[in-house]
Protein backbone atom coordinates (compact mmCIF):
# COMPACT_ATOMS: atom_id res chain seq x y z
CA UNK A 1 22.03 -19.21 23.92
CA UNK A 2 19.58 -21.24 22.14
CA UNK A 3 20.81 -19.37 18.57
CA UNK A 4 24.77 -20.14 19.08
CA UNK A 5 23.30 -24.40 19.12
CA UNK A 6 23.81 -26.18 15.82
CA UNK A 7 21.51 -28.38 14.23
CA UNK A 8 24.37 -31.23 14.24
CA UNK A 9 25.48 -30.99 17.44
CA UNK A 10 23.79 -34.04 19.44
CA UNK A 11 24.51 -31.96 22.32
CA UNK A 12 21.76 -29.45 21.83
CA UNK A 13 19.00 -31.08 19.54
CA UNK A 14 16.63 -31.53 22.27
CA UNK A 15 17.07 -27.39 22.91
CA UNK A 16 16.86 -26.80 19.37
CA UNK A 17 13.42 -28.70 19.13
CA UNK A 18 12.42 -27.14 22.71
CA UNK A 19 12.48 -23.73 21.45
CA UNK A 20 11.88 -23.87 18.01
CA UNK A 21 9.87 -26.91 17.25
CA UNK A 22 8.92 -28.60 14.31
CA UNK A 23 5.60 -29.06 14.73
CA UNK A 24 2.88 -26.08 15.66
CA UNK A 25 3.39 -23.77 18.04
CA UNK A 26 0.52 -21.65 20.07
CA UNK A 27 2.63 -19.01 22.00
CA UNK A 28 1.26 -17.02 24.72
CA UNK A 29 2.48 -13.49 25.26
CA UNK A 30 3.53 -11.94 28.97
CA UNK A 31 0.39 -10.63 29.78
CA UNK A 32 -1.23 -14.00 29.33
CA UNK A 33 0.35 -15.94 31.82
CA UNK A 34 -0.28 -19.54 32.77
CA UNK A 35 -1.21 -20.22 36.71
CA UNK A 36 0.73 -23.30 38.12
CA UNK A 37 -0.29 -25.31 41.12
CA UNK A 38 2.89 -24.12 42.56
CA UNK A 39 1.70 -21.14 43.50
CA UNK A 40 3.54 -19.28 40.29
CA UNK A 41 2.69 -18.66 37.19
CA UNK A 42 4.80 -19.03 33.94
CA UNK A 43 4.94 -16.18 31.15
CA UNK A 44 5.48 -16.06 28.27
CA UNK A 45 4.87 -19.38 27.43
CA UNK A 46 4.61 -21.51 24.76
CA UNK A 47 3.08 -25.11 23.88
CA UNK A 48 3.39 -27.02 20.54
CA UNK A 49 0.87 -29.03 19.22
CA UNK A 50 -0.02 -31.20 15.92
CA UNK A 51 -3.12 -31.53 14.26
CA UNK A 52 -4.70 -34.36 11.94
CA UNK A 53 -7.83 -34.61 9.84
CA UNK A 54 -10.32 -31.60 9.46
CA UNK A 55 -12.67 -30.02 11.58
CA UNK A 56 -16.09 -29.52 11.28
CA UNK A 57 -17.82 -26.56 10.71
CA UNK A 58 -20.13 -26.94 14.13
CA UNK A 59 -16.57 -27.82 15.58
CA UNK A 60 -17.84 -30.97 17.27
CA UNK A 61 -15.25 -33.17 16.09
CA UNK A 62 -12.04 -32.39 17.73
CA UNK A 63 -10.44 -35.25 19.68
CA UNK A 64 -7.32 -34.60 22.17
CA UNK A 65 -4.73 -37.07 22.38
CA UNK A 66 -2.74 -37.08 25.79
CA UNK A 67 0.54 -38.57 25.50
CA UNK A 68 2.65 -40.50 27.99
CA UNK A 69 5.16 -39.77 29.86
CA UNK A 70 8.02 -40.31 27.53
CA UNK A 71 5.43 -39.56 24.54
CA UNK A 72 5.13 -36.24 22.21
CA UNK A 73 2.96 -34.20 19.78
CA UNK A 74 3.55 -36.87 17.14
CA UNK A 75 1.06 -39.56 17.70
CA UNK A 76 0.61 -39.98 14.13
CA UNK A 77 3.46 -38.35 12.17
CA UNK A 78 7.08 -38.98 12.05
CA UNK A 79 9.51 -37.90 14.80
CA UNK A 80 11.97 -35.09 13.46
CA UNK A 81 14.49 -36.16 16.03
CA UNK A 82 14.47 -39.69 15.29
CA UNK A 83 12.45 -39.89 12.01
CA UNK A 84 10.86 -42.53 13.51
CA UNK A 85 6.84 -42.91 12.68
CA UNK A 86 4.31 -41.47 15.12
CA UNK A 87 3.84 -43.85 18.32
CA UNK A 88 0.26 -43.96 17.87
CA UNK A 89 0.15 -44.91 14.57
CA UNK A 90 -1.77 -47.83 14.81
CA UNK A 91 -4.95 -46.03 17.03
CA UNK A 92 -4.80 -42.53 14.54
CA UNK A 93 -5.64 -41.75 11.01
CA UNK A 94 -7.54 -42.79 8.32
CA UNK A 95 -9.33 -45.51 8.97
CA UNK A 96 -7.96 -46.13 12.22
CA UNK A 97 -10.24 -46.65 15.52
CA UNK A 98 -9.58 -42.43 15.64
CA UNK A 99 -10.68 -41.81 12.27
CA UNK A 100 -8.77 -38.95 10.73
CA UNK A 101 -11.58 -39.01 8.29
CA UNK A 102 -14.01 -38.38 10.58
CA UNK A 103 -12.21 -36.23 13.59
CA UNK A 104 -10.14 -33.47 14.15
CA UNK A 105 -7.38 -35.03 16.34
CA UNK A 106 -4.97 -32.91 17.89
CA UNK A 107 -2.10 -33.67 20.02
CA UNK A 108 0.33 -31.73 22.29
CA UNK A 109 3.93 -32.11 24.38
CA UNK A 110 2.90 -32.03 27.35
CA UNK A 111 4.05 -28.83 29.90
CA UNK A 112 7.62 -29.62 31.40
CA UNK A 113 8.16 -31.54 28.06
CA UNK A 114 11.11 -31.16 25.96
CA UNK A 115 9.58 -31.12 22.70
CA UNK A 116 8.31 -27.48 22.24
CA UNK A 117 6.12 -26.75 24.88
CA UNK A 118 7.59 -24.84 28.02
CA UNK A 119 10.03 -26.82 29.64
CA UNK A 120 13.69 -26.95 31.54
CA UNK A 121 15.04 -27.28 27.94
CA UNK A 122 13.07 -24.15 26.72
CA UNK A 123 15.25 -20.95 26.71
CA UNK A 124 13.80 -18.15 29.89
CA UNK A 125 13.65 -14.92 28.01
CA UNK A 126 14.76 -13.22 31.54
CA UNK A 127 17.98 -14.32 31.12
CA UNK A 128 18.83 -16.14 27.54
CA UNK A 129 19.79 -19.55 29.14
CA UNK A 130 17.69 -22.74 29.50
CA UNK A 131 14.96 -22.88 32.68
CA UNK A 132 16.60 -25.99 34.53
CA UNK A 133 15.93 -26.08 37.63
CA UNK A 134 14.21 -22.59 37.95
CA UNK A 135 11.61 -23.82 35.68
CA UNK A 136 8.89 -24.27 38.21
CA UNK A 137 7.75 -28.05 39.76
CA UNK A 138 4.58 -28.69 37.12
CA UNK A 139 1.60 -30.65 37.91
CA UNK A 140 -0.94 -33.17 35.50
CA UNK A 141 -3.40 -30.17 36.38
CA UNK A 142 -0.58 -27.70 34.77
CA UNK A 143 -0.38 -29.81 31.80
CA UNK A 144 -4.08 -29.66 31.24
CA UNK A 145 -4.39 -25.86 32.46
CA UNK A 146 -2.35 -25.62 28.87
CA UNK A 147 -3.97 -27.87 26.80
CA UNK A 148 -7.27 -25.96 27.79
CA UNK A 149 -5.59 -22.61 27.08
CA UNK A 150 -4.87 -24.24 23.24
CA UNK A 151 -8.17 -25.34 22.36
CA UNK A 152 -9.70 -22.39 23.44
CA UNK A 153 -7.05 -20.69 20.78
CA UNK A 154 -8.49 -23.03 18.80
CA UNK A 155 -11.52 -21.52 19.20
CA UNK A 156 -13.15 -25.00 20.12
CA UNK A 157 -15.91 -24.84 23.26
CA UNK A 158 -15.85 -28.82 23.84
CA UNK A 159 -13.90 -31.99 23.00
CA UNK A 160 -15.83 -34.54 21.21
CA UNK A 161 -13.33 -36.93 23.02
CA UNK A 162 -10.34 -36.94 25.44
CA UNK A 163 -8.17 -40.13 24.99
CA UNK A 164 -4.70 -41.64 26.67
CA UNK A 165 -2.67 -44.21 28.04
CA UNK A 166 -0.79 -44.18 31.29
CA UNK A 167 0.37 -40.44 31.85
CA UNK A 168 -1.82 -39.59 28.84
CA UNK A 169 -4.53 -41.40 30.98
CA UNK A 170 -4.13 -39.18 33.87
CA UNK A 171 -4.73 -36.02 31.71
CA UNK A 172 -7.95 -37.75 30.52
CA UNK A 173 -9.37 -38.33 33.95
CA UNK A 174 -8.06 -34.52 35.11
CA UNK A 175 -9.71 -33.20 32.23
CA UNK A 176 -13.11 -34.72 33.29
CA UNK A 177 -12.10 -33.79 36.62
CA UNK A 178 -11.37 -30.20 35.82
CA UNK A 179 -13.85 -29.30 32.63
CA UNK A 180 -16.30 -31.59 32.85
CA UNK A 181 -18.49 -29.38 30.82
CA UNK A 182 -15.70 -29.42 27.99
CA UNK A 183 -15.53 -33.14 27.44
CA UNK A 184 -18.20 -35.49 25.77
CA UNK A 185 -16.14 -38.85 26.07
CA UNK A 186 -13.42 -39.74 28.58
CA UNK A 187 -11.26 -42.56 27.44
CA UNK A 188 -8.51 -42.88 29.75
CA UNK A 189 -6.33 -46.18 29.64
CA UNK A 190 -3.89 -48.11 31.59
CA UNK A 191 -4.15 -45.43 34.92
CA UNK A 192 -5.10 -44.46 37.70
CA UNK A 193 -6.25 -41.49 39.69
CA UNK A 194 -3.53 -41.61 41.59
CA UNK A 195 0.24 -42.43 41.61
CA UNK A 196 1.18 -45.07 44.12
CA UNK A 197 3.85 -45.31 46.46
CA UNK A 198 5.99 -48.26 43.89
CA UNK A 199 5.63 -46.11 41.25
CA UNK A 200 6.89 -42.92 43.29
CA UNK A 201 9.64 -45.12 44.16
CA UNK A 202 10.66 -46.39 40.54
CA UNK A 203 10.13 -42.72 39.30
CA UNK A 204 12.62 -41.60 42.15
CA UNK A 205 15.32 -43.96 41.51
CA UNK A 206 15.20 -43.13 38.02
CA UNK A 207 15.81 -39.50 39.09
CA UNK A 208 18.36 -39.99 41.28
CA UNK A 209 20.40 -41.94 38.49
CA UNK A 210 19.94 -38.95 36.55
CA UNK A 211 21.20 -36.21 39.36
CA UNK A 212 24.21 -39.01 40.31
CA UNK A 213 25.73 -38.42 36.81
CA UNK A 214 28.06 -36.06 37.28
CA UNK A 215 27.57 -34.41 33.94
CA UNK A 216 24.27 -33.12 35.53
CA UNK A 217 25.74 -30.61 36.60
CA UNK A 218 23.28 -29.47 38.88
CA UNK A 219 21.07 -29.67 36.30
CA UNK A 220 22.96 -27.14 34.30
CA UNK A 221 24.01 -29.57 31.46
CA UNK A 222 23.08 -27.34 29.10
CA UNK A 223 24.94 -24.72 29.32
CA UNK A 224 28.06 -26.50 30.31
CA UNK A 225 27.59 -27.92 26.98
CA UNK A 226 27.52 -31.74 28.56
CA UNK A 227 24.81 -34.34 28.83
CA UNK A 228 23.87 -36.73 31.90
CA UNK A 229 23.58 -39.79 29.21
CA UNK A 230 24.46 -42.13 31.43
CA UNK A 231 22.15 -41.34 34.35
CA UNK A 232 19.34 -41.19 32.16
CA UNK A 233 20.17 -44.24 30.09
CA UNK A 234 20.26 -45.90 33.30
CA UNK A 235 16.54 -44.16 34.24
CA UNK A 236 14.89 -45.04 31.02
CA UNK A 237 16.41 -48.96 31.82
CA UNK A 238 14.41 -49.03 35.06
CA UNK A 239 11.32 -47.77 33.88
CA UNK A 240 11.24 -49.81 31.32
CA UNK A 241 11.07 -52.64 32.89
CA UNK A 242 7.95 -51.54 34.93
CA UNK A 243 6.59 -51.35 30.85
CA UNK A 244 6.67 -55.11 30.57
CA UNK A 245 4.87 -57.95 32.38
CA UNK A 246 7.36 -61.10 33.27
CA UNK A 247 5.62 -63.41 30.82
CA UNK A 248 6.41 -61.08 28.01
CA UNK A 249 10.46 -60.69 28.99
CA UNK A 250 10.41 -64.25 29.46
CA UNK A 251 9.22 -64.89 25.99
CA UNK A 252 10.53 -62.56 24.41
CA UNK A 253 14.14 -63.20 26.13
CA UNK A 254 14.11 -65.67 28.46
CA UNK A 255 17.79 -66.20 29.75
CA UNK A 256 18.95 -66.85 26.04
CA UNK A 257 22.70 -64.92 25.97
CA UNK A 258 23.50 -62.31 23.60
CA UNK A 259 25.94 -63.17 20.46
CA UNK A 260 27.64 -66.20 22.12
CA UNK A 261 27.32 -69.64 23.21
CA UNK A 262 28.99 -69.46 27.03
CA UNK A 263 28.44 -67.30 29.70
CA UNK A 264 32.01 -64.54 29.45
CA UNK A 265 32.52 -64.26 33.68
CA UNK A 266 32.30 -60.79 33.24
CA UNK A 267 29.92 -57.82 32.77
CA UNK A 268 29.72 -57.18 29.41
CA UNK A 269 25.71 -57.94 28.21
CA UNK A 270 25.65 -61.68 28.30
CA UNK A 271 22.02 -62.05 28.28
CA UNK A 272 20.11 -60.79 25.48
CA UNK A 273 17.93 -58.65 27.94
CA UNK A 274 21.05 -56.47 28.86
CA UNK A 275 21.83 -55.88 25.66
CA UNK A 276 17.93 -54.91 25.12
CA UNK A 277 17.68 -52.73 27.92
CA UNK A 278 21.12 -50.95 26.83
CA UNK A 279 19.85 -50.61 23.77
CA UNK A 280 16.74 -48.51 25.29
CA UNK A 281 18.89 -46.74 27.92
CA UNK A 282 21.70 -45.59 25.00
CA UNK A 283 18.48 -44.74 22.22
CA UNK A 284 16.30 -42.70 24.67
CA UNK A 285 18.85 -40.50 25.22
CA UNK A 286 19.16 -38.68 21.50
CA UNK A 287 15.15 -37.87 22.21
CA UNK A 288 14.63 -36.36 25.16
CA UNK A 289 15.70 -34.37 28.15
CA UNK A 290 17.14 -34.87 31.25
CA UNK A 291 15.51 -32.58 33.52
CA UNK A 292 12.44 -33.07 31.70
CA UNK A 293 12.30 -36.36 32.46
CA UNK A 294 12.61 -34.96 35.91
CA UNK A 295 9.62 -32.93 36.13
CA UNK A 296 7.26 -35.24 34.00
CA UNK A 297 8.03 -37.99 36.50
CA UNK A 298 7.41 -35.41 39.52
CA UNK A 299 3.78 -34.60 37.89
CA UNK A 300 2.86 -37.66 37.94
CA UNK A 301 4.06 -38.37 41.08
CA UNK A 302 2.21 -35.42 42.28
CA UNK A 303 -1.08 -36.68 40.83
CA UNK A 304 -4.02 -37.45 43.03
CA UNK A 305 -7.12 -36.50 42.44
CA UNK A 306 -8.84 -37.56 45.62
CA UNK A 307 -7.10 -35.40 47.78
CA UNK A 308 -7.56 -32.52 44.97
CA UNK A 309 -11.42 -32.94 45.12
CA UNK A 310 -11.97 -34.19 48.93
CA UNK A 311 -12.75 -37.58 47.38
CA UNK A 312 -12.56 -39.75 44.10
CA UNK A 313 -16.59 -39.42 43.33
CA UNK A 314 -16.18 -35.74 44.16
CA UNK A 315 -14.30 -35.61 41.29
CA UNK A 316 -16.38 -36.76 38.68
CA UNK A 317 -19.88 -35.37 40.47
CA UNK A 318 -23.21 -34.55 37.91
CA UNK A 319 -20.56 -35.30 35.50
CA UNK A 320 -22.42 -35.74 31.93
CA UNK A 321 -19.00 -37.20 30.23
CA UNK A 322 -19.00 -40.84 28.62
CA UNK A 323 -16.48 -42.99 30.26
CA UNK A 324 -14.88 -45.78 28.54
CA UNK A 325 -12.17 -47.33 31.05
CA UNK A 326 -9.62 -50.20 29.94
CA UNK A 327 -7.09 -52.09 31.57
CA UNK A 328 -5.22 -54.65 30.76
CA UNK A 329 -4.73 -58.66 32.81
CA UNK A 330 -0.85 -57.87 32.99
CA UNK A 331 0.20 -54.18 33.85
CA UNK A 332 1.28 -54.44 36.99
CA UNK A 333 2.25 -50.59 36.56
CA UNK A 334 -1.30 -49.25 36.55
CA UNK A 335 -3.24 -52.81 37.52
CA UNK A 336 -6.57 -53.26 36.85
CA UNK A 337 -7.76 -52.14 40.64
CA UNK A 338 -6.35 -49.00 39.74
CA UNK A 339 -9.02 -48.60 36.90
CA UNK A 340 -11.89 -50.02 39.01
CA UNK A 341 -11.17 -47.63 41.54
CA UNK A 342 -12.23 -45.07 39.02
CA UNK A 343 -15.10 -47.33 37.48
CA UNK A 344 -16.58 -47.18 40.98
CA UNK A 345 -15.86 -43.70 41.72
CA UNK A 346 -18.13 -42.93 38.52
CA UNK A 347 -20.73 -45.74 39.84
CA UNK A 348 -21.07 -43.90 43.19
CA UNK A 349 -21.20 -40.39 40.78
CA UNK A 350 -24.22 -41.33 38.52
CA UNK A 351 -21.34 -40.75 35.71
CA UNK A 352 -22.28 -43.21 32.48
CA UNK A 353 -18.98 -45.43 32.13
CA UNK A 354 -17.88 -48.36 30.88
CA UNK A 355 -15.46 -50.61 31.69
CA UNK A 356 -12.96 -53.35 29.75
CA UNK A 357 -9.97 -55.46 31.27
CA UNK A 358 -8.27 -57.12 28.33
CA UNK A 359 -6.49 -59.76 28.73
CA UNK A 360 -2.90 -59.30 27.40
CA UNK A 361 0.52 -60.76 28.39
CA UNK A 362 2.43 -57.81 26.85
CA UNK A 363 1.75 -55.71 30.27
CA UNK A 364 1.61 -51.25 30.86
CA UNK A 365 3.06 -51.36 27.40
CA UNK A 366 0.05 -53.08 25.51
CA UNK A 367 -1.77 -49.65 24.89
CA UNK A 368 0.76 -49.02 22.53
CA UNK A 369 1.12 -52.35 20.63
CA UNK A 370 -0.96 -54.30 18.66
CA UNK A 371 -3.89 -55.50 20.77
CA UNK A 372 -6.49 -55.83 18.24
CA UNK A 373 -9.70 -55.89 21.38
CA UNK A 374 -8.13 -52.50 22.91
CA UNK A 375 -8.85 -51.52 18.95
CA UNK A 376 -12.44 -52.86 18.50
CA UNK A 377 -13.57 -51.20 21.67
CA UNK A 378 -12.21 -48.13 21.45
CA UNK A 379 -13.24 -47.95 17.98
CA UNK A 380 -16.77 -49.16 19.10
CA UNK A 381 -16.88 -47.06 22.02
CA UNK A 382 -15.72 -43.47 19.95
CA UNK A 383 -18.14 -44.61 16.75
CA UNK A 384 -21.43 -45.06 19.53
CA UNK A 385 -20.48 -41.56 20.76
CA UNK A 386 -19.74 -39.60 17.75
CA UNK A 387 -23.18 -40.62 16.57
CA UNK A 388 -24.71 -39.86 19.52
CA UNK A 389 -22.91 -36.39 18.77
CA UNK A 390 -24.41 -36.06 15.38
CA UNK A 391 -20.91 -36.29 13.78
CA UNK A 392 -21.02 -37.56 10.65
CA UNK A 393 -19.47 -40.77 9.30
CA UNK A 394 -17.12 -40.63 6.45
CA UNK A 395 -19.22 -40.95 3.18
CA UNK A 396 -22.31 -40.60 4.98
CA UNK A 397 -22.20 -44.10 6.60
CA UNK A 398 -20.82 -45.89 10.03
């Protein structure tokens, strides 16, 4: 099916990209299989990945970049759906608190994504139509379960560094969790070891917008050759509210109306935060996947690494990691006592961390803007540890 889709044809670019992607591609054969927390296992399978800077020769260097849940494999190179530079521009490259000229960063869509690695969107070889729904439920442990299964292809033993915001945050602590042996510095932002109970319910309204649209189709979109754009316009609106703290819609908006002077009596976009929030709904939609959206949200609804490990210091126990943990004053998504729940969990494990609450108005959504002390300390933070390391500096000096 996925050969009879044209590259024009809005209605199939996220297949296109899901099965042939445009960025690197580590593909795993039948008799490699990948074991899920479902109790399954998926093969073959694929997951697509994309690189920056060099690695060393001791292959000390390598950093992993989790994304979010929304997020790809470009963190720092343009989009090839939406041309649109990487989202993590201003954290990766040269220069940049992730150095490019110092580490080998890589980066990879996430299991269940939509952008290359296994996913609803990717074609099943058993039967030449898209997974949907018989894609099995994935977990944040999945998603890792992969990324480990690339860098060994890579051929690298241990990350210098693990670092992410939000989702990407809950990969960072699961990878501590999980290969604790495999990571020298944790730097997980903006999360939690757990999802709670409001953000199971915002995640489950946004699916249930999604499934309401009756181009759904019982999640068979695809192949009907139809897309549930409203019901995930309406899913990306939600959430993305939950992104921003009320200070920062109320300066950024306000109640100021939208390209007139009186209020209309109607429901057209009067204020200029429903025309925003359209505009997010209606622009998500050319970029990613329905159902994916479905399963990315169920992972991390899934996620709890308490009851994985018996209890949160269980999880991190003799761990020899370096823990940098940030929050930020207004994300009332992941709040701060979300990220001293962890900080103490490490306390009560012997585990060296340390911990940073910036104050910010721009709330969950501040790890991705400019927040110039999220920048200094992670830059301080990754430059203490790479020297610690024995990585080199670029040019021979810090």
């Amino acid at each position: 099916m996925a050969e009879e889709t044209s590259a024009t044809d809005p209605v199939h670019i996220p297949l296109i990209e899901a099965d042939r992607p445009s960025s690197k591609l580590a593909e795993f054969s039948a008799n490699e299989p990948l074991e899920l927390d479902a109790g399954t296992e998926l093969a073959p399978w694929q997951i697509a990945y994309e690189t920056y800077g060099e690695m060393n020769a001791e292959k000390t260097n390598a950093v992993l970049v989790c994304h979010a849940l929304t997020g790809d494999q470009y963190v720092a190179s343009s989009n090839p759906i939406t041309g649109k530079p990487g989202w993590w521009t201003r954290m990766v490259g040269p220069g940049r608190p992730i150095d490019t000229d110092r580490y080998f960063v890589i980066c990879a869509n996430v299991l269940g994504g939509c952008l290359g690695t296994t996913g609803p969107a990717t074609t099943n070889p058993a039967t030449d139509a898209p997974y949907g729904l018989k894609m099995p439920v994935v977990t944040i442990r999945d998603m890792v379960r992969a990324q480990a299964r690339l860098i060994d292809r890579l051929g690298i033993d241990t990350l210098f560094a693990v670092v992410g915001g939000s989702m990407g945050g809950m990969q960072v602590l699961q990878w501590a969790a999980s290969y604790p042996e495999r990571v020298f510095a944790a730097v997980p932002i903006a999360a939690g070891a757990r999802h709670s109970s409001q953000n199971i319910a915002f995640h489950e309204v946004g699916r249930q917008a999604i499934m309401a649209d009756p181009d759904w189709c019982g999640g068979a979109y695809i192949a009907a050759g139809k897309r549930p754009t409203k019901g995930l316009s309406v899913a990306r609106m939600a959430a993305h509210i939950t992104y921003m703290s009320d200070e920062s819609l109320h300066q950024k908006f306000g109640r100021n109306l939208q390209d007139r002077d009186d209020l209309t009596f109607g429901f057209d976009a009067d204020f200029q935060i429903e025309s925003y929030l359209r505009h997010q709904g209606m622009t998500f939609v050319d970029r990613f996947d329905a159902n994916s959206y479905l399963y990315v949200t169920r992972a991390m609804d899934y996620f709890d690494l308490a009851a994985e490990f018996g209890s949160l210091p269980a999880a991190f126990k003799d761990s020899k990691t370096r823990f940098c943990v940030m929050s930020f004053t207004s994300d009332w998504l992941f709040p701060t006592s979300e990220s001293r729940a962890v900080v103490k969990a490490l306390n009560a494990a012997a585990a060296n961390v340390s911990f940073v609450e910036i104050d910010s108005d721009r709330g969950h959504d501040a790890f991705l803007l400019d927040v110039p002390e999220m920048f200094s300390t992670i830059r301080g933070f990754i430059t203490g540890a790479a020297n610690a390391r024995g990585i080199p500096a670029p040019g021979g000096s810090d």
